[in-house]
N, C-alpha and C. Protein backbone atom coordinates (compact mmCIF):
# COMPACT_ATOMS: atom_id res chain seq x y z
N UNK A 1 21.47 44.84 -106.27
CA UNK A 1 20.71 43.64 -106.07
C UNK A 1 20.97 43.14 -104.65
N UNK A 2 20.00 42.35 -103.79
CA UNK A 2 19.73 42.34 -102.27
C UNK A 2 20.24 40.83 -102.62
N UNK A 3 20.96 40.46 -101.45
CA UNK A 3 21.64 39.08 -102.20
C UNK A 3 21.37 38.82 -100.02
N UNK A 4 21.32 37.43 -99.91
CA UNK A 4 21.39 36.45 -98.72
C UNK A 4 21.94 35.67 -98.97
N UNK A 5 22.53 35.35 -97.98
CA UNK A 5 23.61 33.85 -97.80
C UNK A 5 24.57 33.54 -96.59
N UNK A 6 24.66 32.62 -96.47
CA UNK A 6 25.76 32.96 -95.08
C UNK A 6 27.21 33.20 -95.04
N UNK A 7 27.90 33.18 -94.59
CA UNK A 7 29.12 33.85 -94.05
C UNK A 7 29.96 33.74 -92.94
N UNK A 8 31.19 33.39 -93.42
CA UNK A 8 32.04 33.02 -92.05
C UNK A 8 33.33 34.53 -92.07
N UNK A 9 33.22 35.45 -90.94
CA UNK A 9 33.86 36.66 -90.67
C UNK A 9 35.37 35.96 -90.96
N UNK A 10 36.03 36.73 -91.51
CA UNK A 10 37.31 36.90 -91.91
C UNK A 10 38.36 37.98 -91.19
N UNK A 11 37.82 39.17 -91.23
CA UNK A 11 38.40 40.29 -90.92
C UNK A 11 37.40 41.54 -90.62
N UNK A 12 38.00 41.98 -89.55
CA UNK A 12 37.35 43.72 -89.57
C UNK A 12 38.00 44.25 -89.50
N UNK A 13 37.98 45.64 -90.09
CA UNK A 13 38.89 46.89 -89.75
C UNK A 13 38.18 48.06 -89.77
N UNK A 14 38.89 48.84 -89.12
CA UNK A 14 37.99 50.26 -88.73
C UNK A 14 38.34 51.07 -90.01
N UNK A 15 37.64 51.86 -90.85
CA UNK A 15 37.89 52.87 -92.02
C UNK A 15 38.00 53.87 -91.27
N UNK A 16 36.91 54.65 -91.33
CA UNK A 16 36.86 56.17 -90.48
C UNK A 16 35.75 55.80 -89.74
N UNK A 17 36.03 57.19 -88.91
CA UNK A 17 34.88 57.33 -87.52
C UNK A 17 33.93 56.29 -87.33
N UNK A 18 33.16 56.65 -88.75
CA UNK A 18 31.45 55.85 -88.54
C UNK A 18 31.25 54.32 -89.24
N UNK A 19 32.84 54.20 -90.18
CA UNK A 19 32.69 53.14 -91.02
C UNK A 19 33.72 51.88 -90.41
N UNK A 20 33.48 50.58 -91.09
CA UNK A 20 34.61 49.56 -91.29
C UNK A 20 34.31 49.38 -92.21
N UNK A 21 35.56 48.31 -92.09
CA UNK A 21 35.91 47.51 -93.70
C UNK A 21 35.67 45.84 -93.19
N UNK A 22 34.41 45.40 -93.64
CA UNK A 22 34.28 43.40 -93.16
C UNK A 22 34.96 42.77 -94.34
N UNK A 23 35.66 42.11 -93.98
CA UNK A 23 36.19 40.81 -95.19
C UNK A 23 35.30 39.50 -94.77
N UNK A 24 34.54 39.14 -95.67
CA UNK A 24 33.92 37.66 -95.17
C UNK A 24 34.03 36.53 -96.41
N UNK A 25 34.00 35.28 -95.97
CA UNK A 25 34.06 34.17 -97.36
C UNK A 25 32.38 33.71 -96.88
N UNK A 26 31.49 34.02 -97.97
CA UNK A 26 30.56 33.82 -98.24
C UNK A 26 30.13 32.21 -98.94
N UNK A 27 28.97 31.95 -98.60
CA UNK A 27 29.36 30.46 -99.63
C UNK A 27 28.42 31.12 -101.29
N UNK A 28 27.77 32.05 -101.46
CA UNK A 28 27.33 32.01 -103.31
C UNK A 28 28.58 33.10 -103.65
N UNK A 29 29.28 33.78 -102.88
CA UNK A 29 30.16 34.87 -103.93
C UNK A 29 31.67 34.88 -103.19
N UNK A 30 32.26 33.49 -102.85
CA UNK A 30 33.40 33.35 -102.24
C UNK A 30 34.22 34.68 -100.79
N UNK A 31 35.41 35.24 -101.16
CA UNK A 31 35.72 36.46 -100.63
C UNK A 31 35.03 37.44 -100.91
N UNK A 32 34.58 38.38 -100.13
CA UNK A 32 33.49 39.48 -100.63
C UNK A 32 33.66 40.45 -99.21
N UNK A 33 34.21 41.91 -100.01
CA UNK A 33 34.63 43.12 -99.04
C UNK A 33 32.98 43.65 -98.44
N UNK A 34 32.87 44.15 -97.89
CA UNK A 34 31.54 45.33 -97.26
C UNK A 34 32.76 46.19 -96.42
N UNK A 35 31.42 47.40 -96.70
CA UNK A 35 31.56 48.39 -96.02
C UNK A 35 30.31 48.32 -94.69
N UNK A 36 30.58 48.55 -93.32
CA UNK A 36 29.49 48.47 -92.53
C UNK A 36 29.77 50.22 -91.61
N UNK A 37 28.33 50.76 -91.94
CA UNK A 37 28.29 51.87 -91.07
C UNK A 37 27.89 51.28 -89.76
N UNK A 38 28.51 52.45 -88.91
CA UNK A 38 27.95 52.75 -87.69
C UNK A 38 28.59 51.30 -86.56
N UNK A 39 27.81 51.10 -85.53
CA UNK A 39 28.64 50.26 -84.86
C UNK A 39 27.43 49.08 -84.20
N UNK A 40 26.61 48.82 -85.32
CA UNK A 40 25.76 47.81 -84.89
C UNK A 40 25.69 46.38 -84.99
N UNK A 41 26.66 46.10 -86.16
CA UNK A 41 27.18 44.75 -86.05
C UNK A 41 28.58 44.12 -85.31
N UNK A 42 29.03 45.18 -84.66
CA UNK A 42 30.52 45.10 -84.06
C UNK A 42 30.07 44.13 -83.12
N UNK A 43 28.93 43.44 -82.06
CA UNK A 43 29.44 42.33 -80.83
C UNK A 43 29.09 40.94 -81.89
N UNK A 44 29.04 40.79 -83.00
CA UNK A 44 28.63 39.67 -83.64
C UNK A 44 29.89 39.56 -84.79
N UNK A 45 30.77 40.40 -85.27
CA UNK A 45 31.16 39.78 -86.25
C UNK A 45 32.91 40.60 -85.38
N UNK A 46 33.06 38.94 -85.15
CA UNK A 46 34.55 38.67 -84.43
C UNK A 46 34.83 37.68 -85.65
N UNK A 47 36.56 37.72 -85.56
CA UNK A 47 37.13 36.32 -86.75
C UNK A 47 36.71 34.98 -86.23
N UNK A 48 36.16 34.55 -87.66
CA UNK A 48 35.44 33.43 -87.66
C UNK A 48 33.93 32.78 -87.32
N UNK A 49 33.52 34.29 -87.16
CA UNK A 49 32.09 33.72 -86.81
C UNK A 49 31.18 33.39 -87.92
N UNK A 50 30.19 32.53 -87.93
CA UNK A 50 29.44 32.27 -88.77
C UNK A 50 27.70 32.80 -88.83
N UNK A 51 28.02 33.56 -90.13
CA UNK A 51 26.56 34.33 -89.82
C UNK A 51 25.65 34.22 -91.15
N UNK A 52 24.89 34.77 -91.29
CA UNK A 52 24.37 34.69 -92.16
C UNK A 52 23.82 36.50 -92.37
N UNK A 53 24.21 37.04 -93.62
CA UNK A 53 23.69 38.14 -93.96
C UNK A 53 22.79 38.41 -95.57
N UNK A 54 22.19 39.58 -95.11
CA UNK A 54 21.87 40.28 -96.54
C UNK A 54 22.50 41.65 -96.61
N UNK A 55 22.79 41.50 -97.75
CA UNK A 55 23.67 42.78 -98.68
C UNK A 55 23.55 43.24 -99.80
N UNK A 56 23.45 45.12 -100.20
CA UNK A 56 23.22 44.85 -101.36
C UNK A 56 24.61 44.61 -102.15
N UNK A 57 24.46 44.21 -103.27
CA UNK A 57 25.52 44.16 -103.90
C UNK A 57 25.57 44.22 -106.10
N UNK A 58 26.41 45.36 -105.94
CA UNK A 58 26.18 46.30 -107.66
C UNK A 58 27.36 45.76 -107.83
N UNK A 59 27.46 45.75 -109.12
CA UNK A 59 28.14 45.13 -110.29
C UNK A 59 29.21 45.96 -110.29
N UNK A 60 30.40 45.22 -110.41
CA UNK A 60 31.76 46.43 -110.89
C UNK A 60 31.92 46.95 -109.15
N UNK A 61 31.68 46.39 -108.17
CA UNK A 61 32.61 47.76 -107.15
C UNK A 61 32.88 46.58 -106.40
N UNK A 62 34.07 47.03 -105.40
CA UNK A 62 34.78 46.13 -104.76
C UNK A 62 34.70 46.12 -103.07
N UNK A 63 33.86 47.57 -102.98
CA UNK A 63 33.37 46.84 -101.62
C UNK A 63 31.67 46.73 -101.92
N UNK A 64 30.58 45.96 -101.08
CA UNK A 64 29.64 46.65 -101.21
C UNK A 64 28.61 46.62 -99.84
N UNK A 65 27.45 47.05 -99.35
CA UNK A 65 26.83 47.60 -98.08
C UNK A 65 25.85 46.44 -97.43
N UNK A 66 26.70 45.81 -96.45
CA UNK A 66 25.90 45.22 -95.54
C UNK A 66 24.78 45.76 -94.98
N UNK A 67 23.66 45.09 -95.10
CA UNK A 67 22.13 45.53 -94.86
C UNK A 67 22.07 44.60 -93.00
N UNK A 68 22.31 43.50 -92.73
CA UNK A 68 21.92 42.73 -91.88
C UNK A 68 22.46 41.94 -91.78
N UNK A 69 22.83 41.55 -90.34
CA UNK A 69 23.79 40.30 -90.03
C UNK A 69 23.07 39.59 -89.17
N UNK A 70 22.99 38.49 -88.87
CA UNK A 70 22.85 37.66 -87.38
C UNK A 70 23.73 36.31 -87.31
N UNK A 71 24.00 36.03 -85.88
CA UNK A 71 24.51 34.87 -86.01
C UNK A 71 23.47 33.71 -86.38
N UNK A 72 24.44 32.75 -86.94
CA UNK A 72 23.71 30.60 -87.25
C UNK A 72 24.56 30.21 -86.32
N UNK A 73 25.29 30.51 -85.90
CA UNK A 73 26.12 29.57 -84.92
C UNK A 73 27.22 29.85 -83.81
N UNK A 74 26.20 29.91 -82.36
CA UNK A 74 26.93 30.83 -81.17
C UNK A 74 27.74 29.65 -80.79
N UNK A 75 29.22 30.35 -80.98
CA UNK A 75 30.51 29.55 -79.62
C UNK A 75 30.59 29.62 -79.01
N UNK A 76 30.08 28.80 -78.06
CA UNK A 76 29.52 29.04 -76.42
C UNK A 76 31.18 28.96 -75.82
N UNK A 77 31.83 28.04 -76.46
CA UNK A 77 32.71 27.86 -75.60
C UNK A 77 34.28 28.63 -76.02
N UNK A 78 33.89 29.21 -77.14
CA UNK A 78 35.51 29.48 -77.94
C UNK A 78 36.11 30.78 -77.10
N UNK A 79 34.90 32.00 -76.49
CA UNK A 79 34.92 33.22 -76.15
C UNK A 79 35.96 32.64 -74.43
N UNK A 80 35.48 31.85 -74.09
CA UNK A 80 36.12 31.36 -72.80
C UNK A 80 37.57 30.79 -73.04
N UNK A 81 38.49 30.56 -74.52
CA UNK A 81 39.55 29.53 -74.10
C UNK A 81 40.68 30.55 -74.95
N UNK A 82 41.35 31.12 -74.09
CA UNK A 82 42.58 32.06 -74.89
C UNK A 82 43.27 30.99 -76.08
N UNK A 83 43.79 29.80 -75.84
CA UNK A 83 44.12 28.93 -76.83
C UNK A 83 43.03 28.71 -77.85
N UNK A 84 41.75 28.63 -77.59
CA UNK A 84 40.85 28.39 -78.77
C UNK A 84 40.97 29.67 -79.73
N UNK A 85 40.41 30.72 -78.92
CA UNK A 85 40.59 32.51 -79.61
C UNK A 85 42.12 32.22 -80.67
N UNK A 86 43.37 31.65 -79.97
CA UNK A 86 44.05 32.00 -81.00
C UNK A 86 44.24 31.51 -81.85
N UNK A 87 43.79 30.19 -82.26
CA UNK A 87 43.47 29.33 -83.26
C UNK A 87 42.75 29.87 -84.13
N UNK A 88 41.46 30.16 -83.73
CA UNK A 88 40.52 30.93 -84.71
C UNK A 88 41.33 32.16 -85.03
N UNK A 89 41.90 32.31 -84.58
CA UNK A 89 43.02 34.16 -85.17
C UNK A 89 43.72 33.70 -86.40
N UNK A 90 44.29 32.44 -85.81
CA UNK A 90 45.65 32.41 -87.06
C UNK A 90 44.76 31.92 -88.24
N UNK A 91 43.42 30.55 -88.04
CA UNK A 91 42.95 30.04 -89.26
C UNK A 91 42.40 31.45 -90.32
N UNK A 92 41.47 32.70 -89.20
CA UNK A 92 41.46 33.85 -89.48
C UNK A 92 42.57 34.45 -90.79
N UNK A 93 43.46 34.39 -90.19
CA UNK A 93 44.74 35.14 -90.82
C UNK A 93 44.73 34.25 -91.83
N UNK A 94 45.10 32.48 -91.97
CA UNK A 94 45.60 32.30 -92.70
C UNK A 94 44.59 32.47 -94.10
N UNK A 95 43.44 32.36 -93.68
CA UNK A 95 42.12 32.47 -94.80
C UNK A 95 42.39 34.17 -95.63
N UNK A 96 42.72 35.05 -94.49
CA UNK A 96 42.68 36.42 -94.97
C UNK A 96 43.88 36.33 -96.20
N UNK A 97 45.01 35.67 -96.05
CA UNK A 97 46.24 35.62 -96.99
C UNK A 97 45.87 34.34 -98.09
N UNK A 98 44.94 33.75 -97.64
CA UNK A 98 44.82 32.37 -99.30
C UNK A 98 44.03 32.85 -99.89
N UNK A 99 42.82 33.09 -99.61
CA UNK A 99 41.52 33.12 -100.10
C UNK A 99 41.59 34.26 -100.57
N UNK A 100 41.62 34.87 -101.88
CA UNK A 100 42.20 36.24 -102.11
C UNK A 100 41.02 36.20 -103.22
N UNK A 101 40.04 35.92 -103.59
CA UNK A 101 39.45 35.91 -104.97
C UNK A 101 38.08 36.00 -104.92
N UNK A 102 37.09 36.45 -105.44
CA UNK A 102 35.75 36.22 -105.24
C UNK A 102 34.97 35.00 -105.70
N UNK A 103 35.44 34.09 -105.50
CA UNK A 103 34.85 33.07 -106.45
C UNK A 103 33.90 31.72 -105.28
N UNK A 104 33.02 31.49 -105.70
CA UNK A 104 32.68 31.02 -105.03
C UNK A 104 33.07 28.90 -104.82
N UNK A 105 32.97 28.40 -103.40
CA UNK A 105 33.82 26.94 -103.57
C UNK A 105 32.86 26.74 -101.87
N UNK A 106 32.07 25.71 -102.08
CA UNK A 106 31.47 25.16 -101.38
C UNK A 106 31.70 24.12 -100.30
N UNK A 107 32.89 23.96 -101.16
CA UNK A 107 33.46 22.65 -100.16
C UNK A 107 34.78 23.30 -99.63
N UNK A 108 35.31 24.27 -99.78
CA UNK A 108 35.79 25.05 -98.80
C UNK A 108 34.89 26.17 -97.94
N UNK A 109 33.77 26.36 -98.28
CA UNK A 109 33.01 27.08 -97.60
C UNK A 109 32.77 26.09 -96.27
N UNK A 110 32.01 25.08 -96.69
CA UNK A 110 31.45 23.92 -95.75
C UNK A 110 32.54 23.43 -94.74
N UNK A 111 33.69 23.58 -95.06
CA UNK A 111 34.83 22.74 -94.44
C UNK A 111 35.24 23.76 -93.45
N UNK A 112 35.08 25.24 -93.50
CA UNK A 112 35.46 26.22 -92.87
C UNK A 112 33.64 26.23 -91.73
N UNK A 113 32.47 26.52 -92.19
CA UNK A 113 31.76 26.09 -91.11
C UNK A 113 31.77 25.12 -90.61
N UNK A 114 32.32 24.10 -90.81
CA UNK A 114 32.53 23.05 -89.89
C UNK A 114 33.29 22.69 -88.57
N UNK A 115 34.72 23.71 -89.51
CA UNK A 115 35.25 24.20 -88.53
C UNK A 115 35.53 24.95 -87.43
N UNK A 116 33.99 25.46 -87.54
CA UNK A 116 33.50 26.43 -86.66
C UNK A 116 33.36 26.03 -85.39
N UNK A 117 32.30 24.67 -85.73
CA UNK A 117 31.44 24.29 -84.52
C UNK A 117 32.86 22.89 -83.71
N UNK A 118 33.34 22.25 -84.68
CA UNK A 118 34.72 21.73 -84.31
C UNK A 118 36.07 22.34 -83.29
N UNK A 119 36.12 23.31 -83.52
CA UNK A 119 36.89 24.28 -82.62
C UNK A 119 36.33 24.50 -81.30
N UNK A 120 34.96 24.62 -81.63
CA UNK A 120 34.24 25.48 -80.36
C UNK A 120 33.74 24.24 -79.63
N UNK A 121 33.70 22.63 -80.01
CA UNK A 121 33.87 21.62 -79.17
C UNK A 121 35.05 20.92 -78.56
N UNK A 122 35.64 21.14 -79.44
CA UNK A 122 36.93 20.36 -79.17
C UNK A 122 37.96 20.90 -78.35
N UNK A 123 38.43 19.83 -77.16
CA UNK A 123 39.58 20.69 -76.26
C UNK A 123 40.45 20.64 -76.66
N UNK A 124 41.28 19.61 -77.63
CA UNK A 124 42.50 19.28 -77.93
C UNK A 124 42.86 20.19 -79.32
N UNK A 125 43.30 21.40 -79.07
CA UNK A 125 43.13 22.63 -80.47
C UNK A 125 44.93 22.62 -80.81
N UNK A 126 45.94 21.54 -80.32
CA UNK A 126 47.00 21.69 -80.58
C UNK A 126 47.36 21.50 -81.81
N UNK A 127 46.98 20.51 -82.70
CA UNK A 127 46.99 19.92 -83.53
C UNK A 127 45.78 20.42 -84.60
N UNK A 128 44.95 21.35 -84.20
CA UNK A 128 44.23 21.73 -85.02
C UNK A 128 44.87 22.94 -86.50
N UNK A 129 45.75 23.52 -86.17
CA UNK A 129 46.31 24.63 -87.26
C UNK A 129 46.92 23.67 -88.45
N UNK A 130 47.61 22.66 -87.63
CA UNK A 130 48.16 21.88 -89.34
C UNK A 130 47.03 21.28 -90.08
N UNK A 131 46.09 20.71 -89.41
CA UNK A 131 44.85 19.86 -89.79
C UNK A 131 44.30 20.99 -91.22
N UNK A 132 44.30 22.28 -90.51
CA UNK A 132 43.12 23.35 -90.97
C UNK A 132 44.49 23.30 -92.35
N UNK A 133 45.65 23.60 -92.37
CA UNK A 133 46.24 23.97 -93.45
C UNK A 133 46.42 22.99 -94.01
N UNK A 134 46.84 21.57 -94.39
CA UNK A 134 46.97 20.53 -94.67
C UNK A 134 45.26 20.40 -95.29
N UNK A 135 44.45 20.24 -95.05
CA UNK A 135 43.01 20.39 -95.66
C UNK A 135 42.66 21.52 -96.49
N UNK A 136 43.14 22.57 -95.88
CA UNK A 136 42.82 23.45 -96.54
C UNK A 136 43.42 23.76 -98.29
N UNK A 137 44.84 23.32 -98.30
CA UNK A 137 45.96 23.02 -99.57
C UNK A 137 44.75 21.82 -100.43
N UNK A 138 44.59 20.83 -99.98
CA UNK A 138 44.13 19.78 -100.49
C UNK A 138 42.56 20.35 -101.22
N UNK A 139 41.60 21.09 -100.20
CA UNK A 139 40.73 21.91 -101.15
C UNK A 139 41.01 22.82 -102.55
N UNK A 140 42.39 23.36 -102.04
CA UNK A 140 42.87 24.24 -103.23
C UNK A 140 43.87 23.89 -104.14
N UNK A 141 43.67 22.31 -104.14
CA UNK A 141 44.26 21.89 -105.36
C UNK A 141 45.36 20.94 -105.05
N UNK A 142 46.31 21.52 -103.71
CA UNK A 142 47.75 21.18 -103.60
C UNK A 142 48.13 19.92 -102.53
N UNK A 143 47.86 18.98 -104.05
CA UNK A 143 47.67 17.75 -102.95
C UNK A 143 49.24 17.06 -102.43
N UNK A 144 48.98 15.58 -102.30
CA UNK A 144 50.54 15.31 -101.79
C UNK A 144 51.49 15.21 -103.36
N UNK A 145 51.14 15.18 -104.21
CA UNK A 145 52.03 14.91 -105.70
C UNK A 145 52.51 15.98 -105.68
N UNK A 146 51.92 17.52 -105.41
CA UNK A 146 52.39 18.28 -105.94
C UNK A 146 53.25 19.33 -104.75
N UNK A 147 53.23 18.52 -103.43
CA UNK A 147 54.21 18.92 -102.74
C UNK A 147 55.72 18.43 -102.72
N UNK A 148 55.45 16.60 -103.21
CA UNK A 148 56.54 15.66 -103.21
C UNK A 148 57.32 16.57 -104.36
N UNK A 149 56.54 17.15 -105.65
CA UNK A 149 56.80 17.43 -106.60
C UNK A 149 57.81 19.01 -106.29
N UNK A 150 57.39 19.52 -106.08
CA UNK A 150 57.81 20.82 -105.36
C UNK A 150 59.30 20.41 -104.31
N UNK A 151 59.17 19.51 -103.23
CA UNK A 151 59.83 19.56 -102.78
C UNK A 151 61.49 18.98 -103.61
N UNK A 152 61.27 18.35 -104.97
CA UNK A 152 62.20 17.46 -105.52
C UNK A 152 62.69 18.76 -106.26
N UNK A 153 62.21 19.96 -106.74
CA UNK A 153 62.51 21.06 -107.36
C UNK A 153 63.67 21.56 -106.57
N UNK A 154 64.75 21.78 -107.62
CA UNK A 154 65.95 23.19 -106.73
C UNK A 154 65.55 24.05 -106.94
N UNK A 155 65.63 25.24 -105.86
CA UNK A 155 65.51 26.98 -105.90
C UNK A 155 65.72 27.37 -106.86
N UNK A 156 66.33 27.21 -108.22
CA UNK A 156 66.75 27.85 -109.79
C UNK A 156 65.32 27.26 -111.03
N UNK A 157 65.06 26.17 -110.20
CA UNK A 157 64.16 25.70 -111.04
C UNK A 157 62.48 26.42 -110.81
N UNK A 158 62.66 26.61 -108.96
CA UNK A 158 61.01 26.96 -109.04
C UNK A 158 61.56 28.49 -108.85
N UNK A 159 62.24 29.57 -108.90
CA UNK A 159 62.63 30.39 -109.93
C UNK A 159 62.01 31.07 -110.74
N UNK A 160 62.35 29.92 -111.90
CA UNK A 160 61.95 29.79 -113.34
C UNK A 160 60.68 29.76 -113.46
N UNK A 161 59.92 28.73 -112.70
CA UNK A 161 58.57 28.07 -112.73
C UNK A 161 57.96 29.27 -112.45
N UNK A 162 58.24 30.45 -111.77
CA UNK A 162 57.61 31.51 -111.09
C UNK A 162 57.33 33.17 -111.61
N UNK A 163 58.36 32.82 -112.73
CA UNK A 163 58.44 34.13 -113.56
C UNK A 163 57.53 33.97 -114.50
C-alpha cells in the first residue's frame, strides 16, 4: 500500500553498494525503517530534515521502499553554522535512541518540526539540547513528579522496579 506523509530524517546508513538504510519519525506511522536504492535521495535527507515522502509499505516487514522524497522545509541557515549542525546531530541521536517504536504521536511529531525551523532561526543554540530533552521527556510521559519521584528512589529500589 502507497502511503504519503511527512517526515523528519533521523538516520542514514549505507547497507551495500547500491542500498541504505533511512530511519525517519513520520507523523501517520511514528519510527519507520526504508530501504532507499541507488543514490538519489542522498543531497536531501541529512539528520533532521523535514520532508515529506511516499512509500510503499506491506504489512509484517520491518523495513519498507521509499518511492519519493522532497523537501517542506529548506535550512537556509543550519548548513552554514558548525554549532547549529551539531545540535541537530545530537537531537538526531537522541531521537534515534528514544523513539524506538512505530507508533504514531503528533504532538511529538509537531514539536520535532518545529524544531526544525527554530534551530535554523535561532542563534542562541546553547541552551537548545536541554530545552529539546526536557520537552521531549514531558511528551513521553516523564513529567516533573516522576523525576522528583525517581530521584527520591535508592539504587536497590529502582533495581527492583526494573526487573
Amino acid at each position: 500500500m502507497q502511503e504519503k506523509t511527512e517526515a523528519i530524517v533521523i538516520g542514514l546508513q549505507r547497507n551495500k553498494d547500491n542500498s541504505s538504510l533511512l530511519s525517519l519519525y513520520t507523523r501517520t506511522g511514528g519510527r519507520v525503517y526504508y530501504i532507499v536504492y541507488g543514490n538519489r535521495f542522498r543531497t536531501i535527507l541529512n539528520p533532521f530534515s523535514l520532508i515529506e515522502i511516499t512509500a510503499d509499505h506491506k504489512p509484517g516487514r520491518d523495513y519498507h521502499t521509499l518511492q519519493s522524497a522532497r523537501l517542506l522545509y529548506v535550512p537556509t541557515r543550519l548548513s552554514t553554522s558548525v554549532p547549529k549542525q551539531c545540535v541537530a546531530l545530537f537531537i538526531a541521536e537522541a531521537m534515534d535512541k528514544t523513539l524506538r517504536h512505530p507508533m504514531p504521536d503528533e504532538a511529538i511529531f509537531d514539536y520535532l518540526s518545529s524544531l526544525v525551523s527554530e534551530l535554523d532561526q535561532t542563534d542562541q543554540v546553547e541552551l537548545l539540547p536541554n530545552a529539546f530533552l526536557t520537552q521531549l521527556n514531558r511528551l513521553l510521559g516523564y513529567g516533573e513528579e516522576q523525576v522528583e519521584e525517581l530521584k527520591n528512589l535508592k539504587s536497590a529500589e529502582i533495581i527492583r522496579l526494573l526487573m
